[in-house]
C-alpha atoms as a PDB file:
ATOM      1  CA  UNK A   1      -2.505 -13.247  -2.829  1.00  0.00           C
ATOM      2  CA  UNK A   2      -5.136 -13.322  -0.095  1.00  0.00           C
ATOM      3  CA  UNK A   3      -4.367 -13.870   3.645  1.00  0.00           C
ATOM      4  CA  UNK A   4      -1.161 -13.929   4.573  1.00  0.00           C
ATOM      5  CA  UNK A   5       0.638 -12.718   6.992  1.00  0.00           C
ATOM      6  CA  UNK A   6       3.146 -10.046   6.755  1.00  0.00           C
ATOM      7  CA  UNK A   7       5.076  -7.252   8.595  1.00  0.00           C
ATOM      8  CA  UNK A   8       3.387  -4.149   7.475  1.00  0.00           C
ATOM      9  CA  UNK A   9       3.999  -0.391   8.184  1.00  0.00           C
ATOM     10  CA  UNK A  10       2.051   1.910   9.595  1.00  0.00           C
ATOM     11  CA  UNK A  11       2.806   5.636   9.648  1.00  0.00           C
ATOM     12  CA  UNK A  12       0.687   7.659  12.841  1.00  0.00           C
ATOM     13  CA  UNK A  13       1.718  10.744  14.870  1.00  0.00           C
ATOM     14  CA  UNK A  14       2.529  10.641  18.866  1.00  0.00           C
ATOM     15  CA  UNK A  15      -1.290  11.070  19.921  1.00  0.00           C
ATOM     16  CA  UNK A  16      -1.545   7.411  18.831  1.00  0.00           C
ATOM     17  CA  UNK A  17       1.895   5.258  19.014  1.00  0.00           C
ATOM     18  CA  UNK A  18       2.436   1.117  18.603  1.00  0.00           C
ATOM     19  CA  UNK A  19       5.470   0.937  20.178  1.00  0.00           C
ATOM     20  CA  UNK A  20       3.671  -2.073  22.260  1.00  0.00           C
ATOM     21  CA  UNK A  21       3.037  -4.076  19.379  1.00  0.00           C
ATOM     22  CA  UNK A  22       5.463  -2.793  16.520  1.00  0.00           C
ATOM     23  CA  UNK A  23       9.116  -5.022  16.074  1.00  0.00           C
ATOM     24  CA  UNK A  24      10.538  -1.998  14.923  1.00  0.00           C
ATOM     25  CA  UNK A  25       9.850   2.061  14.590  1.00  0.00           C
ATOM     26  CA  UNK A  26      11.446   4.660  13.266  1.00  0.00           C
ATOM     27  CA  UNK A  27      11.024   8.150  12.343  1.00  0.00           C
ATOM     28  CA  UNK A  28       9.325   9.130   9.217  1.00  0.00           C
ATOM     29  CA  UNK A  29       9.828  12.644   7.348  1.00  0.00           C
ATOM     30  CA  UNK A  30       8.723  11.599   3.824  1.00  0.00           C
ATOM     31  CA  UNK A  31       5.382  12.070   5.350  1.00  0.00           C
ATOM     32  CA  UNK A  32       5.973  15.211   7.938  1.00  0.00           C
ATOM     33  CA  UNK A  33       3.751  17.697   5.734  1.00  0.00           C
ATOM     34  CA  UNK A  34       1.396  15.911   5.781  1.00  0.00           C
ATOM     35  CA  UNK A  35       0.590  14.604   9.615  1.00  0.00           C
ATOM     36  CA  UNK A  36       1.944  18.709  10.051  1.00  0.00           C
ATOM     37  CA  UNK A  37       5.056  16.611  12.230  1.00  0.00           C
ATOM     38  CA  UNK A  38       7.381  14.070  11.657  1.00  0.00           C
ATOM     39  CA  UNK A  39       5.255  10.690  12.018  1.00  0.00           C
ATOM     40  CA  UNK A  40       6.877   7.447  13.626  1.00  0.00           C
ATOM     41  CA  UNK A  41       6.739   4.422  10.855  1.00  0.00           C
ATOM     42  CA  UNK A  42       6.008   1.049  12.795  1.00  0.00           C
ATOM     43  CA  UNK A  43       6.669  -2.457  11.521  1.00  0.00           C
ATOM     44  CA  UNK A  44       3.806  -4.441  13.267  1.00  0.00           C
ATOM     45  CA  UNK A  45       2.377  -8.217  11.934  1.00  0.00           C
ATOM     46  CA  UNK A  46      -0.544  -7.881   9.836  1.00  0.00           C
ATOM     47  CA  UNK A  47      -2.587  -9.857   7.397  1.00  0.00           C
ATOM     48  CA  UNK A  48      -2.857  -7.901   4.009  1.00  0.00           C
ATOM     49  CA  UNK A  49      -5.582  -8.874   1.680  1.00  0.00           C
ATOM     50  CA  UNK A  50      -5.057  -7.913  -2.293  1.00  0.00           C
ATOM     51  CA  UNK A  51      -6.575  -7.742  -5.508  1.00  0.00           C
ATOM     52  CA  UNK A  52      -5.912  -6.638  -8.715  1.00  0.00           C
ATOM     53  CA  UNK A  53      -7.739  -6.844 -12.582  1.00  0.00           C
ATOM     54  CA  UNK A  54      -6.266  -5.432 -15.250  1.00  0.00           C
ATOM     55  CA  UNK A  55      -6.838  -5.816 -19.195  1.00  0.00           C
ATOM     56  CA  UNK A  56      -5.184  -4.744 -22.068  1.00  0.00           C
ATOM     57  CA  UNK A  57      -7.031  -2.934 -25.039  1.00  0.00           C
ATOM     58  CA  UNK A  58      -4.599  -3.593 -28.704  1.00  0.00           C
ATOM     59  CA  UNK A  59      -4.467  -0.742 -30.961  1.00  0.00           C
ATOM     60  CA  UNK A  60      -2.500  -1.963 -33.490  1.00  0.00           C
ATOM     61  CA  UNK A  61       0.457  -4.671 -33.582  1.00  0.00           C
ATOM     62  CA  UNK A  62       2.793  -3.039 -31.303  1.00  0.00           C
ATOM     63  CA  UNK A  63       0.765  -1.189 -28.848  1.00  0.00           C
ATOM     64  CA  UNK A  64      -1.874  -1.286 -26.789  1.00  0.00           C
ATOM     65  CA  UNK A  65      -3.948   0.478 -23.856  1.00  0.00           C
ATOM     66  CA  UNK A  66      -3.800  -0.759 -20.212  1.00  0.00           C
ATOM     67  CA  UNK A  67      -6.433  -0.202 -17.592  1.00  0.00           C
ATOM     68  CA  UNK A  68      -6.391  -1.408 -14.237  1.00  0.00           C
ATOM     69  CA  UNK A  69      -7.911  -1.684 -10.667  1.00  0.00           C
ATOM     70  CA  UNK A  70      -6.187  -2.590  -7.514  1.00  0.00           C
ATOM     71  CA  UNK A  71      -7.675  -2.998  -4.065  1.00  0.00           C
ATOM     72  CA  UNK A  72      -6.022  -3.951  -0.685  1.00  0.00           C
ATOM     73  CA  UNK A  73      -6.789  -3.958   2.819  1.00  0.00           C
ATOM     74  CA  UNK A  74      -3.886  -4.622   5.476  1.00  0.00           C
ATOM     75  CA  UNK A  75      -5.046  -5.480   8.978  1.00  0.00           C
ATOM     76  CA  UNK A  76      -2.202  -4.863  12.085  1.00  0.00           C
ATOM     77  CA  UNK A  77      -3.268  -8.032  13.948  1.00  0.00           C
ATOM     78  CA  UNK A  78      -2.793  -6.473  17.828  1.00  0.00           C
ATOM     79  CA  UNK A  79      -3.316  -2.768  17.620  1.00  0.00           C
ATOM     80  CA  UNK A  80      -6.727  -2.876  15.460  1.00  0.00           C
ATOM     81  CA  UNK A  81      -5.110  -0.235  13.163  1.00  0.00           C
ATOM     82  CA  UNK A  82      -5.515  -0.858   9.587  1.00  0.00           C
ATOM     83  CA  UNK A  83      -4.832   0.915   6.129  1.00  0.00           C
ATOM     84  CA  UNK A  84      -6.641   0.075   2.632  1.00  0.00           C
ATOM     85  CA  UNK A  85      -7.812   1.723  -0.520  1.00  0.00           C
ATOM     86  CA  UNK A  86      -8.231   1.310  -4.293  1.00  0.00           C
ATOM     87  CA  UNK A  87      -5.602   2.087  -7.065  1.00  0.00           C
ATOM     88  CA  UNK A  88      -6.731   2.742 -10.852  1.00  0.00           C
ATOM     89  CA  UNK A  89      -4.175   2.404 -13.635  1.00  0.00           C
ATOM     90  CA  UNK A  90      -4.678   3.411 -17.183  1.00  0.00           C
ATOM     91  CA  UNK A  91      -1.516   3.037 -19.041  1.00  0.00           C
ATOM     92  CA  UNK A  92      -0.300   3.192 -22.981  1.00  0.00           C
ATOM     93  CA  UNK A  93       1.993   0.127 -23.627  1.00  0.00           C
ATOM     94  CA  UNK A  94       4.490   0.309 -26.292  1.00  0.00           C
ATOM     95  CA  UNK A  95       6.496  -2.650 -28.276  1.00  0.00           C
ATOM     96  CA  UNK A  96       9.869  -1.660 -29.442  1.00  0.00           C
ATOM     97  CA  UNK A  97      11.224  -3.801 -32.066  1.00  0.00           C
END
């Protein structure tokens, strides 16, 4: 997946609002310790960029180790704000029979 567009959110605090570009806003306490304040969640258009690689390491028949890296970038297309980062995954996989 690479390009698209999409409706992203964007969680900031008062001293820097969207409400000019967002389609929709609302308040956000899942994240109010940590902006020290409840932050305002905006739904603004955005192009969002993603990629993943992953492998899987058998062990035996039924299981296996997973390991994992994730990276996206997601671009507000009026507002200039953006969000990205990495995500590593390292997983044991198990096969019930």
């Amino acid at each position: 997946m690479g390009g698209e567009q999409v409706f992203t959110l964007f969680n900031t605090t008062a001293s820097m609002p969207l409400t000019t570009y967002a389609k929709a806003e609302a308040a956000d306490p899942v994240f109010s310790q940590a902006f020290g304040g409840t932050p305002t969640a905006y739904q603004v258009d955005a192009h969002t960029n993603l990629y993943e690689l992953g492998s899987n390491l058998a062990l035996r028949g039924n299981d296996a180790l997973d390991f994992g890296w994730c990276h996206f970038d997601s671009r507000a297309d009026r507002s200039g704000n953006r969000y990205g980062g990495d995500v590593f995954r390292i997983g044991y996989l198990l096969r019930l029979r």
